[in-house]
PDB file of N, CA and C in Angstrom:
ATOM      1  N   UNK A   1       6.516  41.692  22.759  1.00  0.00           N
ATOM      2  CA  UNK A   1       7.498  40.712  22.303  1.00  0.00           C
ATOM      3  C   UNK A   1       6.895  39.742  21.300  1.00  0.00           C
ATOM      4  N   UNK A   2       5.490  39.687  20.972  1.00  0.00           N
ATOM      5  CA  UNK A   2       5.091  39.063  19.897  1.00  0.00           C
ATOM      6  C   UNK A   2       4.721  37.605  20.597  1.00  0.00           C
ATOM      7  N   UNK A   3       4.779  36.546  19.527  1.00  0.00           N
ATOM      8  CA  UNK A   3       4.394  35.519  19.638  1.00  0.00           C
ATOM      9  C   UNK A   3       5.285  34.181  19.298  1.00  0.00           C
ATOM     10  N   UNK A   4       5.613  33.145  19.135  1.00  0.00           N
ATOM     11  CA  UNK A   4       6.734  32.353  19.229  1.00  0.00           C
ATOM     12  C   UNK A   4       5.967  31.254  18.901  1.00  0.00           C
ATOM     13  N   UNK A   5       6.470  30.135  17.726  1.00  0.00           N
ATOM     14  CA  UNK A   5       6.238  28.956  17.202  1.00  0.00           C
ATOM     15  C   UNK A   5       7.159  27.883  17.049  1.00  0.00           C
ATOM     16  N   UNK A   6       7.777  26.555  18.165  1.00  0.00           N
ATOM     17  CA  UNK A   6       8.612  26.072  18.435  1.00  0.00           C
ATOM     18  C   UNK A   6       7.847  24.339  16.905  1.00  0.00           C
ATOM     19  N   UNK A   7       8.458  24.183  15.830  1.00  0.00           N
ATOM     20  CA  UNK A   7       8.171  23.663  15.187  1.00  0.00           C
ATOM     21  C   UNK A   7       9.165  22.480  14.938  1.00  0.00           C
ATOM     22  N   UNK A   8       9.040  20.903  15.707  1.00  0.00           N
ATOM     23  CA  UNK A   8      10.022  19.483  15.167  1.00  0.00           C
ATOM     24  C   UNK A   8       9.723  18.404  14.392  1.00  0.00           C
ATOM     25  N   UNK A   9      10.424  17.922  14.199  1.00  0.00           N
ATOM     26  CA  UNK A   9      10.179  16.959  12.907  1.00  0.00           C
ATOM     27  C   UNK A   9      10.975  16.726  12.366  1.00  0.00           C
ATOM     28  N   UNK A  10      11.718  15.157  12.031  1.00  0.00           N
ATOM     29  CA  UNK A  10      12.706  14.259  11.622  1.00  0.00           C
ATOM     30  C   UNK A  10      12.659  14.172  10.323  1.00  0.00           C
ATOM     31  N   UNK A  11      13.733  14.466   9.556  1.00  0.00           N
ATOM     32  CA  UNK A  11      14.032  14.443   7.785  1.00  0.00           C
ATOM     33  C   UNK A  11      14.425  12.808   8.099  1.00  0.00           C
ATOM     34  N   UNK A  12      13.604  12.898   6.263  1.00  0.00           N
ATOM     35  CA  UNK A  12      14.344  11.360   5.966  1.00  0.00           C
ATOM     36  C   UNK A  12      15.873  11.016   5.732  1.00  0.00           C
ATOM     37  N   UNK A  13      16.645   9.977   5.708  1.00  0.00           N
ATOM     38  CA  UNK A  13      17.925  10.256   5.205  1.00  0.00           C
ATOM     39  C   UNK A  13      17.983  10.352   4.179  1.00  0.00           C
ATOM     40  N   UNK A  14      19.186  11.140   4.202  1.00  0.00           N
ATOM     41  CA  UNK A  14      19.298  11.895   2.528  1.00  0.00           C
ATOM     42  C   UNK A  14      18.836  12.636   1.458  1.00  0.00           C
ATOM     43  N   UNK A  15      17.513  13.680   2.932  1.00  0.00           N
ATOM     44  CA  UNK A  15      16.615  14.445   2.137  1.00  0.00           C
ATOM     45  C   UNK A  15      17.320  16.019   3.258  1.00  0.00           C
ATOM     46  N   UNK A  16      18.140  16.226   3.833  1.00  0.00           N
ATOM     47  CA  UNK A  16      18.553  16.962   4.636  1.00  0.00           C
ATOM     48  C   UNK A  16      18.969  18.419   3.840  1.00  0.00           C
ATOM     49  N   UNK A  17      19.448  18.054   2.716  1.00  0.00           N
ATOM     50  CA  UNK A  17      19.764  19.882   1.873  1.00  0.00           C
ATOM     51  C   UNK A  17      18.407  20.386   1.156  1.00  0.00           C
ATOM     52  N   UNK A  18      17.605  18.810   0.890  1.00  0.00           N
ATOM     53  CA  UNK A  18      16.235  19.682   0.362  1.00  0.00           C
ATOM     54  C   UNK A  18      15.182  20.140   1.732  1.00  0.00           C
ATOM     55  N   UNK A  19      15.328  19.561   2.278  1.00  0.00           N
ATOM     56  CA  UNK A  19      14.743  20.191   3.298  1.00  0.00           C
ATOM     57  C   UNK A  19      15.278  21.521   4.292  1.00  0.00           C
ATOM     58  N   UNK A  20      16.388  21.463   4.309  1.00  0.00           N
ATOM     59  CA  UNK A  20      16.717  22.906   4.591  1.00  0.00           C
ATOM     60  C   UNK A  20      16.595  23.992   3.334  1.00  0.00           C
ATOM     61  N   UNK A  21      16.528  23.515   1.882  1.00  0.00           N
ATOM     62  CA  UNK A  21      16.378  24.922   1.150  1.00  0.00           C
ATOM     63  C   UNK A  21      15.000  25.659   1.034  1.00  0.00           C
ATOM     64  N   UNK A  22      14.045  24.161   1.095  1.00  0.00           N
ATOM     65  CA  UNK A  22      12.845  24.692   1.279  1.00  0.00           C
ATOM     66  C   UNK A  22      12.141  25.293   2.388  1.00  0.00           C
ATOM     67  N   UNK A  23      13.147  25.005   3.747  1.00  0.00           N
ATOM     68  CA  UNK A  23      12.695  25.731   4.975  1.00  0.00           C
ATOM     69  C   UNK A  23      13.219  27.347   4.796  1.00  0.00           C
ATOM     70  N   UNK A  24      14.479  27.537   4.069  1.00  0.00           N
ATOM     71  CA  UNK A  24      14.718  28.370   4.246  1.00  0.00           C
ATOM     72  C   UNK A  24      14.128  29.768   2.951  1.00  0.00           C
ATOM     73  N   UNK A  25      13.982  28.673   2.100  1.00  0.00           N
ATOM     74  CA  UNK A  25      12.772  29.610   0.990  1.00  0.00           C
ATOM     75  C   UNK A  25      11.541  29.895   1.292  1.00  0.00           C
ATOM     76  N   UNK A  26      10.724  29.069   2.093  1.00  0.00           N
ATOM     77  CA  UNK A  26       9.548  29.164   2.949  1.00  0.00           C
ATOM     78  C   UNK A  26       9.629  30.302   4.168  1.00  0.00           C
ATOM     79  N   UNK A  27      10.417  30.330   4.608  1.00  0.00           N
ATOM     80  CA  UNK A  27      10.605  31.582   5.645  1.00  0.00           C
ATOM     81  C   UNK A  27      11.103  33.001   5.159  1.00  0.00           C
ATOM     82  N   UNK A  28      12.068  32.798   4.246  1.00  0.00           N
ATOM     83  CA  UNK A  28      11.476  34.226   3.055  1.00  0.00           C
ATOM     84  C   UNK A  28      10.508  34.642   2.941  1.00  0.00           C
ATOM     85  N   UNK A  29       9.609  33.667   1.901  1.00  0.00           N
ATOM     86  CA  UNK A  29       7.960  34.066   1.241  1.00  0.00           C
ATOM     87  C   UNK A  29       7.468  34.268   2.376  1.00  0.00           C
ATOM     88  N   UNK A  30       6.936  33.786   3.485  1.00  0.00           N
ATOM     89  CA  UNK A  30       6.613  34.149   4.592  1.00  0.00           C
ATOM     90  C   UNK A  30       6.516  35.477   5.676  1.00  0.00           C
ATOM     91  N   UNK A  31       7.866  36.002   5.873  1.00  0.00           N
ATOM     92  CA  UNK A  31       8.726  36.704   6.018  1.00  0.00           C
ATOM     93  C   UNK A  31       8.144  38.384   4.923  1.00  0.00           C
ATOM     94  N   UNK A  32       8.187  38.028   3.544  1.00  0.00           N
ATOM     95  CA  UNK A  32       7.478  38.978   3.092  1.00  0.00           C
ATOM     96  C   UNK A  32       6.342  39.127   2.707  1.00  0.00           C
ATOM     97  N   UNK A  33       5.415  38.210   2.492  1.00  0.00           N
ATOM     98  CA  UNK A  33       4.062  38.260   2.265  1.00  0.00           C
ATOM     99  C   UNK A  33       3.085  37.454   3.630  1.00  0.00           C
ATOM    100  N   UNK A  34       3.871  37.005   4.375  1.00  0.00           N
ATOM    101  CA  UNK A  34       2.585  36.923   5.820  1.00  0.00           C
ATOM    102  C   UNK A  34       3.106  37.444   6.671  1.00  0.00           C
ATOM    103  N   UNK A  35       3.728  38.159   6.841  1.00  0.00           N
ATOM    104  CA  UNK A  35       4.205  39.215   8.384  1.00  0.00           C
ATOM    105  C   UNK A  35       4.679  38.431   9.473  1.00  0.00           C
ATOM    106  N   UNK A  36       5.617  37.216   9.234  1.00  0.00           N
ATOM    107  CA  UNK A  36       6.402  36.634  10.074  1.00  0.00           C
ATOM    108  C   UNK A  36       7.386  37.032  10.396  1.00  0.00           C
ATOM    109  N   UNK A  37       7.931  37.072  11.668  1.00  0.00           N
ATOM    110  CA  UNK A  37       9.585  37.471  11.694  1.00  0.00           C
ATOM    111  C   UNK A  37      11.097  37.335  11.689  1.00  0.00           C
ATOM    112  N   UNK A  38      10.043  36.140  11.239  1.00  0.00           N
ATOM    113  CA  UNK A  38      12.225  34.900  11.036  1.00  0.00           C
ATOM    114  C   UNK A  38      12.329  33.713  11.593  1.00  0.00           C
ATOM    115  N   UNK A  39      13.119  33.071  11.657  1.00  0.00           N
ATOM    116  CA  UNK A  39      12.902  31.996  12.253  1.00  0.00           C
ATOM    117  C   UNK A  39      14.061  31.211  12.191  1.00  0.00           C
ATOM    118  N   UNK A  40      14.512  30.577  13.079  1.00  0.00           N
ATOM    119  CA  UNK A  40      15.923  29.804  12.810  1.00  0.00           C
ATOM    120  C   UNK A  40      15.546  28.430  12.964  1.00  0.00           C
ATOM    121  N   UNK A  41      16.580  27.753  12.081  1.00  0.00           N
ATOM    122  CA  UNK A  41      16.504  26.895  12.248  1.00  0.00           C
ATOM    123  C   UNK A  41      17.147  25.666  12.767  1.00  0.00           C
ATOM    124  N   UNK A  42      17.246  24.623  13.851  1.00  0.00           N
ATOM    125  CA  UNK A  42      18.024  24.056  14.863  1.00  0.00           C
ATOM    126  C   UNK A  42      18.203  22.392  14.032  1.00  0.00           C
ATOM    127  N   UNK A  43      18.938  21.661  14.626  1.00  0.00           N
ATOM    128  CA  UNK A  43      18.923  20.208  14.396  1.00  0.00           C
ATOM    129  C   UNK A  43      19.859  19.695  16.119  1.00  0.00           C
ATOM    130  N   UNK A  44      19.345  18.814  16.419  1.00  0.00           N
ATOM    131  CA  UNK A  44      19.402  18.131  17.633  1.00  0.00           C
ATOM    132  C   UNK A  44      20.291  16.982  17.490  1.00  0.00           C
ATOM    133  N   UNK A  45      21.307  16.934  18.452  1.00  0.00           N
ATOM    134  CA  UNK A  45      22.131  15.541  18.421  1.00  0.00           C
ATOM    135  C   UNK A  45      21.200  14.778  18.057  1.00  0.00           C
ATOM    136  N   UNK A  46      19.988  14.304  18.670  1.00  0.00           N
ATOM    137  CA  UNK A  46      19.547  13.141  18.208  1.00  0.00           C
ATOM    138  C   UNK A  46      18.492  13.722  16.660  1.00  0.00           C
ATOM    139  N   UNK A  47      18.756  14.003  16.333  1.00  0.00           N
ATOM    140  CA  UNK A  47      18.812  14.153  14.927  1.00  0.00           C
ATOM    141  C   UNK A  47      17.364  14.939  14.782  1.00  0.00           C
ATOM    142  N   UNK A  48      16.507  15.142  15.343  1.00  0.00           N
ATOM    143  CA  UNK A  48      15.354  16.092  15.575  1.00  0.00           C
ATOM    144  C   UNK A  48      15.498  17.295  14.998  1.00  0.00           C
ATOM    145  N   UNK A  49      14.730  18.049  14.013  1.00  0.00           N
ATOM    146  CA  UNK A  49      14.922  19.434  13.460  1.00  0.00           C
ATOM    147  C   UNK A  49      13.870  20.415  14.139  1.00  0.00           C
ATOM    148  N   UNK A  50      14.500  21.214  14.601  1.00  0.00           N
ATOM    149  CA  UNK A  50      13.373  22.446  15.101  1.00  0.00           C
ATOM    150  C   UNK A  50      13.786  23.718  14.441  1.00  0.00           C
ATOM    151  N   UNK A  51      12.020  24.500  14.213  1.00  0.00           N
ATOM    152  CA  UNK A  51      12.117  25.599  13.927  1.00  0.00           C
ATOM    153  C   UNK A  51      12.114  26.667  15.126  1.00  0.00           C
ATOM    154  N   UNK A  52      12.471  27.678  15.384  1.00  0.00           N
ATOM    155  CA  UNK A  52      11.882  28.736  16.054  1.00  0.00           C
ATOM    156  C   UNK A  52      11.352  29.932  15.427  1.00  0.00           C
ATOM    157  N   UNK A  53      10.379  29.907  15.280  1.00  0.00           N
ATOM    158  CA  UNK A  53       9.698  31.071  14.054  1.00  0.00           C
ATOM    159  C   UNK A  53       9.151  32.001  15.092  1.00  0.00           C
ATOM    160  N   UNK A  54       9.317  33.129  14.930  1.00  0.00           N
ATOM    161  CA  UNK A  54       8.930  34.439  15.816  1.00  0.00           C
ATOM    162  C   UNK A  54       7.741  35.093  15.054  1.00  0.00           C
ATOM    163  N   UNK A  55       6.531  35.386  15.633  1.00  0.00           N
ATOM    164  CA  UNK A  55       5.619  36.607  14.643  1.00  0.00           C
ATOM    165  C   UNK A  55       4.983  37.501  15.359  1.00  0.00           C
ATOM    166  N   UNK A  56       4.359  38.702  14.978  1.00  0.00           N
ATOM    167  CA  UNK A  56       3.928  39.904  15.568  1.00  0.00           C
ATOM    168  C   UNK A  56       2.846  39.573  16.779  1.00  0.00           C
ATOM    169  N   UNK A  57       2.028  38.426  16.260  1.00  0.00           N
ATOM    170  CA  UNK A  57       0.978  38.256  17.045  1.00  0.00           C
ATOM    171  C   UNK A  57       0.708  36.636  16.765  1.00  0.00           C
ATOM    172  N   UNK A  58      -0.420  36.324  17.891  1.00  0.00           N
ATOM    173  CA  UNK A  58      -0.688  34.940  17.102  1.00  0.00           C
ATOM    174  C   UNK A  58      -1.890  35.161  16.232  1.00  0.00           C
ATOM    175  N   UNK A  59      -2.393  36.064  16.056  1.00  0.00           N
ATOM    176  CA  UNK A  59      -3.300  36.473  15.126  1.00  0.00           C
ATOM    177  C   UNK A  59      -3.192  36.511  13.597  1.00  0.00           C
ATOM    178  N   UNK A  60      -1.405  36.750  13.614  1.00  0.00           N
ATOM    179  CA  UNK A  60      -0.885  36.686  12.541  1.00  0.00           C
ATOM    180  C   UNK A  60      -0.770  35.361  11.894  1.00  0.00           C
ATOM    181  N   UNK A  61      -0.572  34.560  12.768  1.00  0.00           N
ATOM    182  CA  UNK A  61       0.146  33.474  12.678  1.00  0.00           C
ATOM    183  C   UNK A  61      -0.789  32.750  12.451  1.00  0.00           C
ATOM    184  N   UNK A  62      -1.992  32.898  13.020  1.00  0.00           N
ATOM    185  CA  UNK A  62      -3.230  32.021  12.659  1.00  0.00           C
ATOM    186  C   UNK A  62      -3.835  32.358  11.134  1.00  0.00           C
ATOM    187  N   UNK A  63      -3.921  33.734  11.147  1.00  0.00           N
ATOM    188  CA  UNK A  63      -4.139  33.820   9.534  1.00  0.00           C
ATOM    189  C   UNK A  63      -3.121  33.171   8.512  1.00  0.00           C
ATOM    190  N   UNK A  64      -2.180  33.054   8.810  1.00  0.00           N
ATOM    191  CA  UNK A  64      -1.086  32.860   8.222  1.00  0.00           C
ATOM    192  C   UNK A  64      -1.373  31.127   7.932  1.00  0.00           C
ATOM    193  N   UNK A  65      -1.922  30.309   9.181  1.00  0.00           N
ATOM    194  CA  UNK A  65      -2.023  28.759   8.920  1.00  0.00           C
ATOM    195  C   UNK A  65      -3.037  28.567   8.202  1.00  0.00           C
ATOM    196  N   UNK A  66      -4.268  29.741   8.481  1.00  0.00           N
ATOM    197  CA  UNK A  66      -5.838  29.477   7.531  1.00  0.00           C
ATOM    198  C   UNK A  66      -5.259  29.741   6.061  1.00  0.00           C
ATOM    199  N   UNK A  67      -4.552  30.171   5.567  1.00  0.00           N
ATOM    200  CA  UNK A  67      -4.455  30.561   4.173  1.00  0.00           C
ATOM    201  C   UNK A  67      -3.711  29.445   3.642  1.00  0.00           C
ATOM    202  N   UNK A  68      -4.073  29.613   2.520  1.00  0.00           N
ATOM    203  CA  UNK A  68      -3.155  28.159   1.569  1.00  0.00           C
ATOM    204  C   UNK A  68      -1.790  28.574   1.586  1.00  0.00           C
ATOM    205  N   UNK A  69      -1.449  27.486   1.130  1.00  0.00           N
ATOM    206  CA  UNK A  69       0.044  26.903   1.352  1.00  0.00           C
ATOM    207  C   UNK A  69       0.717  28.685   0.630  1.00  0.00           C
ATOM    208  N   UNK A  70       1.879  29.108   1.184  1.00  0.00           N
ATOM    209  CA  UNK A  70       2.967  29.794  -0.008  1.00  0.00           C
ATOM    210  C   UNK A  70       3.245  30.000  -1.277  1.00  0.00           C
ATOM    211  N   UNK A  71       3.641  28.551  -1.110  1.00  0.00           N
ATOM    212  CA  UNK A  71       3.691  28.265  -2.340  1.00  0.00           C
ATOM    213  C   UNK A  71       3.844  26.413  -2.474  1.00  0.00           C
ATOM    214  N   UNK A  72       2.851  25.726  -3.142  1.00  0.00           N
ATOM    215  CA  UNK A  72       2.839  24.967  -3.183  1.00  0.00           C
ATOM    216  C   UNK A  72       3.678  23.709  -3.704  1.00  0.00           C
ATOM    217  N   UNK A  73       4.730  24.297  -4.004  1.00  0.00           N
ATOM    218  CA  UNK A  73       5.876  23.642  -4.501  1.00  0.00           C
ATOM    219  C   UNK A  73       6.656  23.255  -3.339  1.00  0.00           C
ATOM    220  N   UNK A  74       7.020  24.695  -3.144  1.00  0.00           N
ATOM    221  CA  UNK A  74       8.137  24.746  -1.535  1.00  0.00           C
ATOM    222  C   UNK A  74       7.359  23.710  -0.257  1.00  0.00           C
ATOM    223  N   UNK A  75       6.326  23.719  -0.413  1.00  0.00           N
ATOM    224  CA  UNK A  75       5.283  23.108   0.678  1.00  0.00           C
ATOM    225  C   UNK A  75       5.641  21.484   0.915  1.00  0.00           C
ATOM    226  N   UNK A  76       5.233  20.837  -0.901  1.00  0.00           N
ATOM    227  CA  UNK A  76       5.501  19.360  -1.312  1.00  0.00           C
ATOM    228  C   UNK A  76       7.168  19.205  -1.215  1.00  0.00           C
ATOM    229  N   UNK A  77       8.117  20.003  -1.051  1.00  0.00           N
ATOM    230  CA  UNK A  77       9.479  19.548  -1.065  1.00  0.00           C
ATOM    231  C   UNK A  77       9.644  19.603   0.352  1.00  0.00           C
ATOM    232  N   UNK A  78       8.837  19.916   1.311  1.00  0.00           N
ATOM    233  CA  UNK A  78       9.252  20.268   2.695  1.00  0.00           C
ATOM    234  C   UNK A  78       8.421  18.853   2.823  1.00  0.00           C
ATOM    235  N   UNK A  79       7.787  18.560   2.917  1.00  0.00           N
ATOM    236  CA  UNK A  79       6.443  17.587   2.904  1.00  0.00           C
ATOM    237  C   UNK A  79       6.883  16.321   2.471  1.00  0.00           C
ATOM    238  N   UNK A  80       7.599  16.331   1.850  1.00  0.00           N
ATOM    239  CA  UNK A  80       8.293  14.793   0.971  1.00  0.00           C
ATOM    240  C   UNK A  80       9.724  14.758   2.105  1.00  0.00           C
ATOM    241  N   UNK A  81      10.322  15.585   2.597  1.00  0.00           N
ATOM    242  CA  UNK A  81      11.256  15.516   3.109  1.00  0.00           C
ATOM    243  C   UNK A  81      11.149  15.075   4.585  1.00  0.00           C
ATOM    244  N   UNK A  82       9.874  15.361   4.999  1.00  0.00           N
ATOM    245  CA  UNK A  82       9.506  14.808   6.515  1.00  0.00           C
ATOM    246  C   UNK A  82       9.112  13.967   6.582  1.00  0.00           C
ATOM    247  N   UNK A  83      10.264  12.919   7.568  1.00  0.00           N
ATOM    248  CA  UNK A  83      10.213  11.595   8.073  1.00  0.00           C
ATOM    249  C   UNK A  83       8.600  11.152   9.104  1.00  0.00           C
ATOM    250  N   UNK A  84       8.758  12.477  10.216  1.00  0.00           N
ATOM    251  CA  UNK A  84       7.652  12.597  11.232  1.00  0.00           C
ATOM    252  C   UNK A  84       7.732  13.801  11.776  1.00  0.00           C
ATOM    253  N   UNK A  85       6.494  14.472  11.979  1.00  0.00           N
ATOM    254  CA  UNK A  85       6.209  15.444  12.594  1.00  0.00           C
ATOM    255  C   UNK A  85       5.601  15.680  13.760  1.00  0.00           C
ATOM    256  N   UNK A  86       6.333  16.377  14.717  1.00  0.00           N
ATOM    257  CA  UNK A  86       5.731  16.026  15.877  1.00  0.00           C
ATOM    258  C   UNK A  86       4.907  17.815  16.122  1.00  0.00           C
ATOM    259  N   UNK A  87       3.805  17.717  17.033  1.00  0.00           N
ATOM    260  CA  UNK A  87       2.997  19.014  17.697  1.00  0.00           C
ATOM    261  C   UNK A  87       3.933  20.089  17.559  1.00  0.00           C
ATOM    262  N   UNK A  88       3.344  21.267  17.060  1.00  0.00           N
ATOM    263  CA  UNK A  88       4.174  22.324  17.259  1.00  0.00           C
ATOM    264  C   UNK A  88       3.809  22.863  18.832  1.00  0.00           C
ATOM    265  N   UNK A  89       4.698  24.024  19.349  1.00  0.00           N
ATOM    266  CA  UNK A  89       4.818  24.261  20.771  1.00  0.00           C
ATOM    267  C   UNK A  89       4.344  25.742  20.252  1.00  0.00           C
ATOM    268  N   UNK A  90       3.299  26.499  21.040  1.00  0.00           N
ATOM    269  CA  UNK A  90       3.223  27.861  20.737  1.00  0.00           C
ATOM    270  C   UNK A  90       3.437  28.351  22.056  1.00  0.00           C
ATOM    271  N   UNK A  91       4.481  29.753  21.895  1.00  0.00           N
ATOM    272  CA  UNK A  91       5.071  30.323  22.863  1.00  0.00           C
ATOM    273  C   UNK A  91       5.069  31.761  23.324  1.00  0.00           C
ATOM    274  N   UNK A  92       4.620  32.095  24.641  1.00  0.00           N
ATOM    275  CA  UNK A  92       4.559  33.636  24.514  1.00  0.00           C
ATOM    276  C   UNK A  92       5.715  33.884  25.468  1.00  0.00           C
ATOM    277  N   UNK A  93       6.623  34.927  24.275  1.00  0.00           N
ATOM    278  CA  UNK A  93       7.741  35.292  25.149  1.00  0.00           C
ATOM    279  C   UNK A  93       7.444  36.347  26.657  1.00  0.00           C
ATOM    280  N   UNK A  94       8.528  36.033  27.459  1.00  0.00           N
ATOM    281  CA  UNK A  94       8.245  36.525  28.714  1.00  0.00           C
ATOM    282  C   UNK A  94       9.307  37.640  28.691  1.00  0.00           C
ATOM    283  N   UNK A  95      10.879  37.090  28.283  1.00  0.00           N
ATOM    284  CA  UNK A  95      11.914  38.351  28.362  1.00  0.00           C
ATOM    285  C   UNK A  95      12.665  37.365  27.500  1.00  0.00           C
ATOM    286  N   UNK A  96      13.798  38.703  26.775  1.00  0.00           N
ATOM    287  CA  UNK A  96      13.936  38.385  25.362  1.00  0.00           C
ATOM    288  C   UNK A  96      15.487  39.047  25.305  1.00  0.00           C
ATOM    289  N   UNK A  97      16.682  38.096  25.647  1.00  0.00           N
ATOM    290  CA  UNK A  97      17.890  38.600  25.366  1.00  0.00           C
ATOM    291  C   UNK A  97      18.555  37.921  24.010  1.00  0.00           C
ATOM    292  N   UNK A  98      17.872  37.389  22.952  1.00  0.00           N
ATOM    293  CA  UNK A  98      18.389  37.083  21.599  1.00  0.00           C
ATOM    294  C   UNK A  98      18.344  37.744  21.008  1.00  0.00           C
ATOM    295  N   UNK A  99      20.036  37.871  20.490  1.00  0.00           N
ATOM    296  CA  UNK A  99      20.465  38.712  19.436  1.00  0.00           C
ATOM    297  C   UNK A  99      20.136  38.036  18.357  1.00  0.00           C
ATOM    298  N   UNK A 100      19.283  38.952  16.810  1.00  0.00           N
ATOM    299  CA  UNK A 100      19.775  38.136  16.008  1.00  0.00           C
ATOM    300  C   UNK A 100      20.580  37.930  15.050  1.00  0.00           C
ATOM    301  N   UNK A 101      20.748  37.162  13.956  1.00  0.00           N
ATOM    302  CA  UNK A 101      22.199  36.744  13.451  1.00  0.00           C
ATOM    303  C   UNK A 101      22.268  38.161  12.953  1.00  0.00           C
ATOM    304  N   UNK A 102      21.504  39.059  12.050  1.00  0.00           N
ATOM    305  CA  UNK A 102      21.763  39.976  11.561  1.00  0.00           C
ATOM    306  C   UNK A 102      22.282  41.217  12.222  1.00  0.00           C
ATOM    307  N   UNK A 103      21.962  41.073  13.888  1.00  0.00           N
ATOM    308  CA  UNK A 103      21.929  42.282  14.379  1.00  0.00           C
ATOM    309  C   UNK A 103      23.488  43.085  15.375  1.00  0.00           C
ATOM    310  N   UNK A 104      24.100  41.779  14.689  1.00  0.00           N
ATOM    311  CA  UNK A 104      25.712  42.582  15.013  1.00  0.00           C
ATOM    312  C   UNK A 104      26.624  43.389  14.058  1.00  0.00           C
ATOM    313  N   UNK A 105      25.846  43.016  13.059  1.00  0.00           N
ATOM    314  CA  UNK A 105      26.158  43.672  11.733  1.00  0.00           C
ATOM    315  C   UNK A 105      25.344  45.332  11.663  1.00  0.00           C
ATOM    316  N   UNK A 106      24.006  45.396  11.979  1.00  0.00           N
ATOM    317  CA  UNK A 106      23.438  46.553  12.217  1.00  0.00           C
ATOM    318  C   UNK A 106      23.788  47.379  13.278  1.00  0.00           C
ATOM    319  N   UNK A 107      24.641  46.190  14.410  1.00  0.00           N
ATOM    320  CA  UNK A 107      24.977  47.388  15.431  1.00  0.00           C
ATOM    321  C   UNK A 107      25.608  48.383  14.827  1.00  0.00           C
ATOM    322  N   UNK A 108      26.877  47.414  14.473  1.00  0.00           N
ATOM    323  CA  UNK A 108      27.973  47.870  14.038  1.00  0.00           C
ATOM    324  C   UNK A 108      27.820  49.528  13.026  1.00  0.00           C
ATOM    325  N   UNK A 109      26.634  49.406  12.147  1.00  0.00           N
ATOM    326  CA  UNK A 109      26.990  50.682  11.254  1.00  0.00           C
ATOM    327  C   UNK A 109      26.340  51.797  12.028  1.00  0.00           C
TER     328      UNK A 109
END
């Protein structure tokens, strides 16, 4: 079942669409050049943003933090957009009934 990266941290106001485009351009590049497996992304009544990023291993995932940034653009727009960042949570799944968004569409064909 891989490995699991629970990631929070409060946008400033009125930095909320740049910070979701760059989360969600960052998990692309990611996605195809570090062997991550997706990751959604949450926001909390009390206004808290979490990631849930899934990857093959944490082996991956560690190479993935030793290497420089993506891309260093996407990095500083994510980076300018965070209010505070709190500890990420690393998670090893135990049992695994999430569908994901894509995969009702793949049932289907």
């Amino acid at each position: 079942m891989g490995f699991c990266v629970l990631y929070r941290w409060k946008i400033r106001p009125g930095l909320e669409a740049q910070s979701i485009a760059a989360w969600e351009r960052a998990t692309q590049l990611i996605m195809q050049y570090r062997g991550g497996l997706g990751s959604r992304l949450h926001k909390a009544e009390d206004g808290t943003w979490y990631a849930y990023a899934q990857w093959p291993s944490k082996d991956v995932w560690q190479a993935h933090r030793a290497a420089a940034p993506i891309d260093p653009d996407i990095a500083r727009l994510m980076r300018e957009a965070e209010e505070t960042e709190f500890p990420h949570v690393c998670l090893t799944p135990v049992a695994d009934f999430l569908l994901c968004s894509n995969c009702q569409q793949q049932i289907r064909r």
